[in-house]
C-alpha atoms as a PDB file:
ATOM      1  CA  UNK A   1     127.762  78.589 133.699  1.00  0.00           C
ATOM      2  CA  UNK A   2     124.732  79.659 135.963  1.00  0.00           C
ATOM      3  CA  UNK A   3     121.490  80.810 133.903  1.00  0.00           C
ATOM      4  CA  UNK A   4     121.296  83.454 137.203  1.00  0.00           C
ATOM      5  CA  UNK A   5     124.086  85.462 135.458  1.00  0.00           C
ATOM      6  CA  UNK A   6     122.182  85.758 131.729  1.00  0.00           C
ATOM      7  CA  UNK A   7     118.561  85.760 132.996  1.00  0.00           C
ATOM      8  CA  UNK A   8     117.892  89.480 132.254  1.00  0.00           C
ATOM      9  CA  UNK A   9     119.069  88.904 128.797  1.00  0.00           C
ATOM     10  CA  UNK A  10     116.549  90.361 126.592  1.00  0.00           C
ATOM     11  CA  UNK A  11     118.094  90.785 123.657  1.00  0.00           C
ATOM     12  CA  UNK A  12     121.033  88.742 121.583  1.00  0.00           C
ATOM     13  CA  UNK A  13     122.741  90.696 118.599  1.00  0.00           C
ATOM     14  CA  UNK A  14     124.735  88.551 116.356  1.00  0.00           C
ATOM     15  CA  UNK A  15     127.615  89.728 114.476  1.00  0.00           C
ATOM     16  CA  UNK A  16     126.555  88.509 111.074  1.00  0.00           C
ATOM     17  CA  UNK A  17     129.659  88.421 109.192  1.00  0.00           C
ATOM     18  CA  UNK A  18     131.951  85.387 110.229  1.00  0.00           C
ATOM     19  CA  UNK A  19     129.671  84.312 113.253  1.00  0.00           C
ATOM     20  CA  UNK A  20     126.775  83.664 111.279  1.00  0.00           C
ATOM     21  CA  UNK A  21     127.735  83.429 107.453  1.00  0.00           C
ATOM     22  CA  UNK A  22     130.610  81.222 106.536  1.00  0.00           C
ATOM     23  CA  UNK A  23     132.040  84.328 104.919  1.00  0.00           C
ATOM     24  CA  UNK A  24     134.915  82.084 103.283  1.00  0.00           C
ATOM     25  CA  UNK A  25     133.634  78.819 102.630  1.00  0.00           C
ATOM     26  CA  UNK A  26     130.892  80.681 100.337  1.00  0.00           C
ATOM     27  CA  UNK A  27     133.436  82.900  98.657  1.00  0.00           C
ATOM     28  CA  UNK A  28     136.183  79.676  98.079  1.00  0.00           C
ATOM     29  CA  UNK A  29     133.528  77.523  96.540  1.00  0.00           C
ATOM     30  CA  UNK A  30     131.921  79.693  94.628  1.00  0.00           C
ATOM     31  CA  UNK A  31     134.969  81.288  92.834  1.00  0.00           C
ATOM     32  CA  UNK A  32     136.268  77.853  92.538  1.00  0.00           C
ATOM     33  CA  UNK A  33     133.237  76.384  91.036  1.00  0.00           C
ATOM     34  CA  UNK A  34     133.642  79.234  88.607  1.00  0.00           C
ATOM     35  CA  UNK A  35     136.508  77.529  87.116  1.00  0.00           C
ATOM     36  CA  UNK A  36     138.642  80.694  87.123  1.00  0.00           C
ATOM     37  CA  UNK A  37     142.045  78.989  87.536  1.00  0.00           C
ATOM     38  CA  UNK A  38     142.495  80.799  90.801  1.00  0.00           C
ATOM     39  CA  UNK A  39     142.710  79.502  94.106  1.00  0.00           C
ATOM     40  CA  UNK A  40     139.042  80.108  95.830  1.00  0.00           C
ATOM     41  CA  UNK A  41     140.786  80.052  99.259  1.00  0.00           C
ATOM     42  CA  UNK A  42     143.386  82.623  98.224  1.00  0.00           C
ATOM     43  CA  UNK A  43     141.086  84.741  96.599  1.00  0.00           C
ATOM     44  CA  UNK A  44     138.271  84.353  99.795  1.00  0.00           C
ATOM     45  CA  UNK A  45     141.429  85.360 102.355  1.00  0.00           C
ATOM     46  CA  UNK A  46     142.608  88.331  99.790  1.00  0.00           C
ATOM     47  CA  UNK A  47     139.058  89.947 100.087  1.00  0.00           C
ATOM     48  CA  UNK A  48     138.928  89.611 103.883  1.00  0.00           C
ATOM     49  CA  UNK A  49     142.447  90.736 104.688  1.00  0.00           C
ATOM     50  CA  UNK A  50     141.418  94.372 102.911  1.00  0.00           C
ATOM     51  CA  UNK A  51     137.883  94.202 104.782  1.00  0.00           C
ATOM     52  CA  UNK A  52     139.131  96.068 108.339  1.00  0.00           C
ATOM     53  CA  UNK A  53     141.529  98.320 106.500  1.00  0.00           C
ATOM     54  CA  UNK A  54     138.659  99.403 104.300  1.00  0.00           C
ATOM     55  CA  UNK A  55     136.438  99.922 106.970  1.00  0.00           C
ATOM     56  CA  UNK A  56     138.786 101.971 109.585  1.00  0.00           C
ATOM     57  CA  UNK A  57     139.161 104.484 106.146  1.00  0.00           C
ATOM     58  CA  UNK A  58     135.377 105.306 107.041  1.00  0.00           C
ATOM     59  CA  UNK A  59     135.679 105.206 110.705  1.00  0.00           C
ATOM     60  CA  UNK A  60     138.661 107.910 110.381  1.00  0.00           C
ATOM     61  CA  UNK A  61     137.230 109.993 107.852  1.00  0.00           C
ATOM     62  CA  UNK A  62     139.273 108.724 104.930  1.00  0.00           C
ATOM     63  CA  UNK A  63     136.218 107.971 102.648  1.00  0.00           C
ATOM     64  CA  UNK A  64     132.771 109.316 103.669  1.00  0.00           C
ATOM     65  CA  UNK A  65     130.020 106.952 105.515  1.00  0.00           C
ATOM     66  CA  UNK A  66     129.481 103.935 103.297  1.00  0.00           C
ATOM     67  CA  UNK A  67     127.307 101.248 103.503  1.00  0.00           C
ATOM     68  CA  UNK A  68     128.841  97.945 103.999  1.00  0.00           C
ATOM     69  CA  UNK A  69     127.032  96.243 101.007  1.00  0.00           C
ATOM     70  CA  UNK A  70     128.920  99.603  98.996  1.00  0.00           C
ATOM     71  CA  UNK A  71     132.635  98.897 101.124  1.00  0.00           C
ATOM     72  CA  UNK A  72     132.194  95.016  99.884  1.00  0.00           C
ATOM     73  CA  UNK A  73     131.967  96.149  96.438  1.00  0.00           C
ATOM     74  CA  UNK A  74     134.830  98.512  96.276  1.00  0.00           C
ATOM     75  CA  UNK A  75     136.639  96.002  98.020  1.00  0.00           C
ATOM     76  CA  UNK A  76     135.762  93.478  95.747  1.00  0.00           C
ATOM     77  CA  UNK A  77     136.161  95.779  92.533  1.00  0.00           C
ATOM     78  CA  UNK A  78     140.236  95.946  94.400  1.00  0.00           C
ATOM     79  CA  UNK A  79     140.209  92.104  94.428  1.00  0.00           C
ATOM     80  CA  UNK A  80     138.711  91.710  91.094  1.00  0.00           C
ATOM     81  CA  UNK A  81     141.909  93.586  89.573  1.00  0.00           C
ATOM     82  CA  UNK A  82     144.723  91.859  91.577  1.00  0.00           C
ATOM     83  CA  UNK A  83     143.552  88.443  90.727  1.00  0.00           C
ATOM     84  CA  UNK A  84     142.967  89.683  87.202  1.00  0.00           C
ATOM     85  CA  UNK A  85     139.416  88.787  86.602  1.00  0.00           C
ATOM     86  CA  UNK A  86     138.148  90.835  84.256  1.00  0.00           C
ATOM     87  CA  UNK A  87     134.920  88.080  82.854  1.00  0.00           C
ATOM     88  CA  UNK A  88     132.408  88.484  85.490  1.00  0.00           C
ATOM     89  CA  UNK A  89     129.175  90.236  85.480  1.00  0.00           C
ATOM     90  CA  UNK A  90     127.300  92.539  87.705  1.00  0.00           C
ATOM     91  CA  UNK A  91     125.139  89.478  88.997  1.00  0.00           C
ATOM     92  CA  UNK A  92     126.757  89.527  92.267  1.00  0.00           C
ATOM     93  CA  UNK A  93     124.981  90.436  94.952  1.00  0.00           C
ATOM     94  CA  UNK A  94     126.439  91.231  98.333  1.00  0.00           C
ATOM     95  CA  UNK A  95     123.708  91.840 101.723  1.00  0.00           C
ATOM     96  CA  UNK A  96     124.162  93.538 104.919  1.00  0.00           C
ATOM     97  CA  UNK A  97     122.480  95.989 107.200  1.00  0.00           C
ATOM     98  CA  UNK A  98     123.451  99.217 108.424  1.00  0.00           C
ATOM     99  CA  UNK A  99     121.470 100.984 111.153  1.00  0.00           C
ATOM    100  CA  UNK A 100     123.855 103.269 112.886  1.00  0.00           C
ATOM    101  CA  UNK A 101     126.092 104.142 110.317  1.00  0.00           C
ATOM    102  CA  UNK A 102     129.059 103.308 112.432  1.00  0.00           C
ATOM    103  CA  UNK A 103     131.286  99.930 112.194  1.00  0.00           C
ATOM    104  CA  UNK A 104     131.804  98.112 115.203  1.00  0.00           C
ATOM    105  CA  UNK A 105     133.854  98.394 117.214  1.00  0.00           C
ATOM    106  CA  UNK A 106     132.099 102.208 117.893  1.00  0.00           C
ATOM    107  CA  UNK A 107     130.123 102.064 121.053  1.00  0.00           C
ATOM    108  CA  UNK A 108     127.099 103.514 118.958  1.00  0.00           C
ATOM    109  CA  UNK A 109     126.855 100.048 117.186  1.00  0.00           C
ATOM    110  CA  UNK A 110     126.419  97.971 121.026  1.00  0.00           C
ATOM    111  CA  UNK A 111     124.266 100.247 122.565  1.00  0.00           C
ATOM    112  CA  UNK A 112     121.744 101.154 119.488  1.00  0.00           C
ATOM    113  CA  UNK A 113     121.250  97.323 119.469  1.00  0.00           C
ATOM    114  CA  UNK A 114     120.270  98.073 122.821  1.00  0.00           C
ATOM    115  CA  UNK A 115     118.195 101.593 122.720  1.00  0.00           C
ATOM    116  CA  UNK A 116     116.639  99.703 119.690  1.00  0.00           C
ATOM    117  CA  UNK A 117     115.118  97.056 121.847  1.00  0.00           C
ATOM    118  CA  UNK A 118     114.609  99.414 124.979  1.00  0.00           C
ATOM    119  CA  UNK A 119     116.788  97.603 126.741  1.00  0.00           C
ATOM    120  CA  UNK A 120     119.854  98.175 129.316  1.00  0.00           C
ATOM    121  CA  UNK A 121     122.938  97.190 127.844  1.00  0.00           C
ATOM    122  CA  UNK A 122     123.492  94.542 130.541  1.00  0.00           C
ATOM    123  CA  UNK A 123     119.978  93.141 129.055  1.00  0.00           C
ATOM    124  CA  UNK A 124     121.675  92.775 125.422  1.00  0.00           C
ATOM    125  CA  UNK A 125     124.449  89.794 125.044  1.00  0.00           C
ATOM    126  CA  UNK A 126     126.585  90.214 121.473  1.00  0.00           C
ATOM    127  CA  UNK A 127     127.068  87.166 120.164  1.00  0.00           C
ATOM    128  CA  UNK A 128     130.377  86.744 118.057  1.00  0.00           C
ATOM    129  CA  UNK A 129     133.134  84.263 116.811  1.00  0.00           C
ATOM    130  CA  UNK A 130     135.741  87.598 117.210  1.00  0.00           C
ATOM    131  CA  UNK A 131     136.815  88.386 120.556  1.00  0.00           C
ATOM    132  CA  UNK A 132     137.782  91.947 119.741  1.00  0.00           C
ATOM    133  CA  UNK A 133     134.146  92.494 119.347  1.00  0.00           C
ATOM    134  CA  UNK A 134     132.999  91.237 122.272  1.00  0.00           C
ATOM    135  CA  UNK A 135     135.602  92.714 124.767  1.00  0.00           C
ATOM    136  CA  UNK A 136     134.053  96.047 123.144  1.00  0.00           C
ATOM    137  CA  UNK A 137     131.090  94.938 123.437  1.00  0.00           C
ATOM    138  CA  UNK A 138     131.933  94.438 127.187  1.00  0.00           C
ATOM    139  CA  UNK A 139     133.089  98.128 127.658  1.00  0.00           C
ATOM    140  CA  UNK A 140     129.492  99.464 126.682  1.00  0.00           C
ATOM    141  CA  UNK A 141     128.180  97.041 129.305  1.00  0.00           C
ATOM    142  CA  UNK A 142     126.708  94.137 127.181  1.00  0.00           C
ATOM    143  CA  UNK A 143     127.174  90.589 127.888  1.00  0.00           C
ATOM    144  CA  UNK A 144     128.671  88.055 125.727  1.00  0.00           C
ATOM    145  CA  UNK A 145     128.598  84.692 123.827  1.00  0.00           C
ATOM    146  CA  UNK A 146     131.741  83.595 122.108  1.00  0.00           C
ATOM    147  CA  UNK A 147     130.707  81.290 119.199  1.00  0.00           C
ATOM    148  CA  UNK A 148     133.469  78.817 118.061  1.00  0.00           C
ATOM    149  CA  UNK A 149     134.332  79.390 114.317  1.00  0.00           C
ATOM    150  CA  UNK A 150     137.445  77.156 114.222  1.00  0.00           C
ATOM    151  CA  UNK A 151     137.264  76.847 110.119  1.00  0.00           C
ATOM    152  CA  UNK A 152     136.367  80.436 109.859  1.00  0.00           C
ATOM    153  CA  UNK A 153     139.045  81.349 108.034  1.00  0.00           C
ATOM    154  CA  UNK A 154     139.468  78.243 105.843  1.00  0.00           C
ATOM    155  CA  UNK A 155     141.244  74.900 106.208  1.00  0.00           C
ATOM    156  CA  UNK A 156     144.503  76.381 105.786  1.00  0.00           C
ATOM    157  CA  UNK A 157     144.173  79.199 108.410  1.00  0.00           C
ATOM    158  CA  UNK A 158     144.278  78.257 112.532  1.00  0.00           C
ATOM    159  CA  UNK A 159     142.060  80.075 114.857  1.00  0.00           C
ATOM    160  CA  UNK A 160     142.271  80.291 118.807  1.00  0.00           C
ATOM    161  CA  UNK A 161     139.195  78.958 119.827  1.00  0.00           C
ATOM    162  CA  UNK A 162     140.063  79.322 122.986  1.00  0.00           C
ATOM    163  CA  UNK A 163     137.568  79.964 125.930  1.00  0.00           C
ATOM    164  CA  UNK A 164     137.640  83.962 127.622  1.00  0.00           C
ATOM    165  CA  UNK A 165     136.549  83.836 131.068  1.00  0.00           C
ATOM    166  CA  UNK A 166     136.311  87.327 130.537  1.00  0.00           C
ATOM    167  CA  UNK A 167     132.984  86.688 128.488  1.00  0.00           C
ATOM    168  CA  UNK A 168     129.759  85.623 129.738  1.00  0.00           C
ATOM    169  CA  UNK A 169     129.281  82.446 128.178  1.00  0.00           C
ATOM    170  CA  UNK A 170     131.226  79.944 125.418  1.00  0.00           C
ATOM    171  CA  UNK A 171     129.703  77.919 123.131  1.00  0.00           C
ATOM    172  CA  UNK A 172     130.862  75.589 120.273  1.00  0.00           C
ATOM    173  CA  UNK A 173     128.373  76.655 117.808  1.00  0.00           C
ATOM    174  CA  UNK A 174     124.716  78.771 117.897  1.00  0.00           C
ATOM    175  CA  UNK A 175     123.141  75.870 118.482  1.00  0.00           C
ATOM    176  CA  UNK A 176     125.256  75.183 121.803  1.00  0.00           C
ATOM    177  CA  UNK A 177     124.689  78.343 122.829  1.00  0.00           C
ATOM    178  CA  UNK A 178     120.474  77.559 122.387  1.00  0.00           C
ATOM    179  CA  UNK A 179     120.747  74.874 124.526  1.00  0.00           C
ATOM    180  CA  UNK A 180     123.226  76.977 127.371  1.00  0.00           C
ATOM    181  CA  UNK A 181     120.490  79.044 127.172  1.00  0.00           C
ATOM    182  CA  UNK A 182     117.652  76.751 127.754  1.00  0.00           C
ATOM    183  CA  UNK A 183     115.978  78.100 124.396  1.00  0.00           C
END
């Protein structure tokens, strides 16, 4: 990969949730070490499998805008019931940030990241483990980094890994993609 082809790159936006965060791992082991005689991998895939369908009801009008932090929690209060835990307090906590109030993959998520920065969207490079994100990414003119998350579904669950020549860059991990970078 030449640096010629990411050397305007002013900006990189990282898709937080399964780039970044080991969305799974954190849920498995922490319901696990809750001794809840449920499987923490089960219970980490059940929440995740009712995240997109939860978030296309507020992209098509279903439910009003909703924060993510607010989706999580219905989404969890759904979980919560099917796995019939019924002994856990209101200490948990989930984070996220919403700027745009849209959900990728709405162009107005890609190019705010960019109009944030002042930047041209061919100056901004989304970084993501999730190729649907990046390819729309790619229609709103960004570049892209496709971060390997081979375990990002658990140990039980394969993911293509695969390089996209379609993207701008691959990379095994964040650091990788530091040091394709020359960071």
């Amino acid at each position: 990969m030449s640096l010629e082809k990411t050397s305007n790159i002013k900006v990189l936006a990282f898709d937080v949730f399964g780039t970044v965060v080991d969305w799974h791992g954190s849920i498995a082991r922490e319901v696990d070490r809750l001794n809840l005689g449920i499987s923490g991998n089960e219970f980490a895939l059940a929440w995740r499998m009712v995240y997109e369908p939860a978030m296309r009801k507020v992209m098509t009008g279903e439910l009003d805008w909703t924060i993510l932090d607010d989706l999580l929690r219905l989404i969890l209060d759904e979980i919560l019931v099917k796995f019939k835990m019924t002994n856990l307090t209101e200490q948990d906590c989930i984070l996220s940030a919403e700027v745009f109030k849209k959900y990728k993959p709405d162009p107005a998520t890609y190019l705010g990241a960019a109009k944030v920065f002042d930047a041209s969207p061919d100056e901004v490079m989304l970084v993501a483990a999730h190729n649907d994100d990046l390819a729309a990414a790619r229609t709103c003119g960004l570049r892209t980094a496709y971060i390997e998350r081979p375990m990002e579904y658990g140990p039980t669950q394969a993911k293509d890994v695969s390089p996209n020549p379609e993207n701008t860059m691959h990379a095994e991990s964040i650091v990788h993609l530091a040091t394709l970078l020359e960071c």
